[in-house]
Protein backbone atom coordinates (compact mmCIF):
# COMPACT_ATOMS: atom_id res chain seq x y z
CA UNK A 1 129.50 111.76 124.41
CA UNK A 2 132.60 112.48 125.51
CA UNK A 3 135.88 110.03 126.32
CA UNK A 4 137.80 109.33 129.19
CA UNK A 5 141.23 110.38 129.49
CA UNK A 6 144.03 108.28 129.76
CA UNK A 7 144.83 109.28 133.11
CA UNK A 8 140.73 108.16 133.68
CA UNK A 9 140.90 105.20 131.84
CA UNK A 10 144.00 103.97 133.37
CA UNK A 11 142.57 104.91 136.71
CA UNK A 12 139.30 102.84 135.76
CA UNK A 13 141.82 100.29 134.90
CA UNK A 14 143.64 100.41 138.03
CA UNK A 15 140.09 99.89 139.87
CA UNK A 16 139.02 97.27 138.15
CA UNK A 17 142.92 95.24 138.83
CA UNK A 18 141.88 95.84 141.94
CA UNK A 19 139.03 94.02 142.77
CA UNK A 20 139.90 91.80 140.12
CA UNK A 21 142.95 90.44 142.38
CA UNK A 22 140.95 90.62 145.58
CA UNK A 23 138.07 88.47 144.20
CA UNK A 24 141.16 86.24 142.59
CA UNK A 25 142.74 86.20 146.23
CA UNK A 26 139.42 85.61 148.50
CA UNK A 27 138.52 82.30 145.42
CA UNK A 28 142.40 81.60 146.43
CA UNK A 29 142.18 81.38 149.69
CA UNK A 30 139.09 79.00 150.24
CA UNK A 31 140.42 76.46 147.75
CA UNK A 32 144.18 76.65 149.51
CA UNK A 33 142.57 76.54 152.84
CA UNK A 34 140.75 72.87 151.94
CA UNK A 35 144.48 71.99 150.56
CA UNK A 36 146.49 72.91 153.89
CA UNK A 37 143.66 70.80 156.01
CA UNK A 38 144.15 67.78 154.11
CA UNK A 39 148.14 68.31 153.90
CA UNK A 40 147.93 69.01 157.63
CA UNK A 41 145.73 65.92 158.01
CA UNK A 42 142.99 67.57 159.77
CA UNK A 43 140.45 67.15 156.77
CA UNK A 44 139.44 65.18 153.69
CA UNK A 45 137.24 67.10 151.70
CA UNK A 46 138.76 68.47 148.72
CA UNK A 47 137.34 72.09 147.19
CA UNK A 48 134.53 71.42 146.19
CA UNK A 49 133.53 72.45 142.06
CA UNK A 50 131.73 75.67 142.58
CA UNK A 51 134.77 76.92 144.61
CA UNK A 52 137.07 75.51 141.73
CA UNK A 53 134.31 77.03 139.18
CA UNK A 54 134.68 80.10 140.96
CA UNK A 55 138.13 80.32 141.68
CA UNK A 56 139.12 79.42 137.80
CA UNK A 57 136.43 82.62 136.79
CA UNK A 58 138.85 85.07 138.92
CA UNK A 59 142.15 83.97 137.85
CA UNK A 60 140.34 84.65 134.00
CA UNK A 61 139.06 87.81 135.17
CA UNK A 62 142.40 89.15 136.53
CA UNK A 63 144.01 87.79 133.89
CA UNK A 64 141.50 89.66 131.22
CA UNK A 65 142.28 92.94 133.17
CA UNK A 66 146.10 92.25 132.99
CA UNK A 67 145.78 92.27 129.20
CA UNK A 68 143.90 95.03 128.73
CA UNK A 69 146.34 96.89 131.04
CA UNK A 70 149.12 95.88 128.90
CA UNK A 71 147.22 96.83 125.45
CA UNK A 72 146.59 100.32 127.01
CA UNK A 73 149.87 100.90 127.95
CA UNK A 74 151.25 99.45 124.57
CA UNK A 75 149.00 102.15 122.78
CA UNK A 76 150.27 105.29 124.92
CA UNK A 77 153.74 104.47 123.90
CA UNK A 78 152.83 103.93 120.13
């Protein structure tokens, strides 16, 4: 079995940021949307918990991606 590269891994990295932060973005945007109806008084109903559920799962999954982006990066300059 052979191993990625660092130029592949980082790439796979990269990828993975990627949809990581759009997934993050799209849970984002559905909770904030319920938020700026009831700030604009044009709604009452608050997110509702599988959108928090789901929008607290992306923010860990970016967040998990983030780290392992740093680790990598702290091992190619050890």
């Amino acid at each position: 079995m052979s191993q990625a590269s660092p130029g592949e891994e980082w790439q796979t990295l990269c990828e993975e940021h990627r949809a990581a932060r759009k997934a993050q973005l799209a849970a984002f945007t559905s909770v904030n949307a319920k938020f700026l109806a009831i700030g604009a008084g044009t709604s009452t109903a608050n997110p509702t918990q599988d959108e928090s559920i789901a929008l607290e799962a992306a923010w860990e999954r970016l967040q998990d991606v983030r780290a392992r982006m740093t680790a990598f990066v702290k091992a190619q300059v050890a």
